[in-house]
C-alpha atoms as a PDB file:
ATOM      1  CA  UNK A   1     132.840 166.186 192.549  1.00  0.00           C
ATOM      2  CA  UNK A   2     133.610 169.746 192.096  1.00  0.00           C
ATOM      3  CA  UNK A   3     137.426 171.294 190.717  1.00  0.00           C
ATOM      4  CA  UNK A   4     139.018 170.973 194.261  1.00  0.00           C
ATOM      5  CA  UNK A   5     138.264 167.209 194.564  1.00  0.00           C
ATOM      6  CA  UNK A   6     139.054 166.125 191.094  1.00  0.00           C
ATOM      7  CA  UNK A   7     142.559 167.886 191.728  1.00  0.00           C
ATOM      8  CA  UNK A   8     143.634 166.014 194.489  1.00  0.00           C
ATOM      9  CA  UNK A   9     142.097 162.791 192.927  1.00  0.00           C
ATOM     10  CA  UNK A  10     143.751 162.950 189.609  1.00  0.00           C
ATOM     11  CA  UNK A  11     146.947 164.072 191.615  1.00  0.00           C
ATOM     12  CA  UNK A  12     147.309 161.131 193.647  1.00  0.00           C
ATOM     13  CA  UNK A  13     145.736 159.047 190.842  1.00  0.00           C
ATOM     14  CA  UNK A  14     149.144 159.766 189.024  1.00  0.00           C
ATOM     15  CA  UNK A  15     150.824 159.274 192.098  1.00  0.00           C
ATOM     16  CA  UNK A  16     152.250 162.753 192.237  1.00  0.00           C
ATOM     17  CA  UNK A  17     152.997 164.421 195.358  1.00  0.00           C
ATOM     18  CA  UNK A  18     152.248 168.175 195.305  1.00  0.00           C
ATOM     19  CA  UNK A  19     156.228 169.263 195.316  1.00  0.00           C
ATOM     20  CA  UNK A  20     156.669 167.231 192.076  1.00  0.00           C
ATOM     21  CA  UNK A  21     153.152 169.280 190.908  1.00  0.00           C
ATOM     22  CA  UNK A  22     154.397 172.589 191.801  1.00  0.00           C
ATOM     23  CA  UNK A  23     157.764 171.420 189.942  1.00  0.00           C
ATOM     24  CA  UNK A  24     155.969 170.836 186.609  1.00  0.00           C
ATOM     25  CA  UNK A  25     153.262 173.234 186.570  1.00  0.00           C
ATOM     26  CA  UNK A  26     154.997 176.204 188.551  1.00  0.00           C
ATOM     27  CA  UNK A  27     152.097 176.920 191.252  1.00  0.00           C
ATOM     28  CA  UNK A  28     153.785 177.026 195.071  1.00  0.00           C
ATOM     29  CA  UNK A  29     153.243 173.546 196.709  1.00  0.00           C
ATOM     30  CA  UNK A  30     151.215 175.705 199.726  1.00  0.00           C
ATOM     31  CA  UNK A  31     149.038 176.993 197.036  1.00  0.00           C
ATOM     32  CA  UNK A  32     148.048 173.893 195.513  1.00  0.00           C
ATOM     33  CA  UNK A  33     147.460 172.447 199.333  1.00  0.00           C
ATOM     34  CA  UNK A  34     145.068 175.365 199.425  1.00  0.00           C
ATOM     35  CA  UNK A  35     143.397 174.944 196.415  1.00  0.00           C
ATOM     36  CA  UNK A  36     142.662 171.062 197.027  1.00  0.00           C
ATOM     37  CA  UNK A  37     141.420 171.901 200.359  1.00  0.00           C
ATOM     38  CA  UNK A  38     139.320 174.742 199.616  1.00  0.00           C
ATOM     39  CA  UNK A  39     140.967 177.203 201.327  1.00  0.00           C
ATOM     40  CA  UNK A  40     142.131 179.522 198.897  1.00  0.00           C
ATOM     41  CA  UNK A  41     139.771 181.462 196.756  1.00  0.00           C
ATOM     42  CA  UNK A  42     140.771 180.061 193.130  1.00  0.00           C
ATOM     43  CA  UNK A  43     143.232 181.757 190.901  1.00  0.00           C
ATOM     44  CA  UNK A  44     142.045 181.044 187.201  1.00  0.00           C
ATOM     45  CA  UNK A  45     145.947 181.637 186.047  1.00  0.00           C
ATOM     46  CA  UNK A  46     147.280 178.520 188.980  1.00  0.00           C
ATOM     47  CA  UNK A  47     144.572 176.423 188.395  1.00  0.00           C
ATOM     48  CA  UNK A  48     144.349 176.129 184.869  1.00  0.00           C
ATOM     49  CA  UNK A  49     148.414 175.306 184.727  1.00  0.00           C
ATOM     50  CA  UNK A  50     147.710 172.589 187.156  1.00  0.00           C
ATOM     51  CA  UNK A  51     144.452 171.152 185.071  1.00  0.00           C
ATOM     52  CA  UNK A  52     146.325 170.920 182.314  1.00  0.00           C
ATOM     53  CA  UNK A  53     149.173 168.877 183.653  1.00  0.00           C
ATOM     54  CA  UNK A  54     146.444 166.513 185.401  1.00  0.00           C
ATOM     55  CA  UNK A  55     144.560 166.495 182.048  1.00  0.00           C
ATOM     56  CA  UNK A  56     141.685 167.275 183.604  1.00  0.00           C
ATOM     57  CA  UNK A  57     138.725 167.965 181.250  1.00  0.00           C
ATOM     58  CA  UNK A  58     137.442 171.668 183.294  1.00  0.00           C
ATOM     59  CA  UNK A  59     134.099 171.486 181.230  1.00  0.00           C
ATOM     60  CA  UNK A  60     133.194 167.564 182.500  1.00  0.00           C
ATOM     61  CA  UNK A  61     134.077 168.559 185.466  1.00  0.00           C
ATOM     62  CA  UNK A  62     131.760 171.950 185.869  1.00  0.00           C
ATOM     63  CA  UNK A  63     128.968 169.770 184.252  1.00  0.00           C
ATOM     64  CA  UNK A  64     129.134 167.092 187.140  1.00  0.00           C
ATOM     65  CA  UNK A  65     129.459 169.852 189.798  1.00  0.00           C
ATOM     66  CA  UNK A  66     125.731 171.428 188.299  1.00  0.00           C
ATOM     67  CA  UNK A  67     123.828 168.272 188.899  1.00  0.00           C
END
């Protein structure tokens, strides 16, 4: 499952929609639409502020996406 994936998962997982995301980690709710759906090439700065609401470990997830 690679970054974009375990976004949206752990998003809906918490049952956040993306305006309440953009509310609490300040990335645009268009931008994090893009980012989830790959269609956006990835700003470090956005995506890291959204990771860390989610709690999203980055390093499990990079591990998982080399297999």
């Amino acid at each position: 499952m690679n970054i974009y994936e375990q976004i949206k998962q752990q998003r809906t997982k918490q049952n956040l929609s993306m305006s309440e995301l953009s509310k609490l980690s300040g990335v645009d709710a268009s931008q994090i639409w893009r980012i989830e759906n790959d269609k956006t090439v990835i700003i470090p700065s956005s995506v890291q502020k959204i990771i860390d609401i989610l709690r999203i470990d980055l390093q499990a997830v990079t591990k998982k996406d080399k297999k």
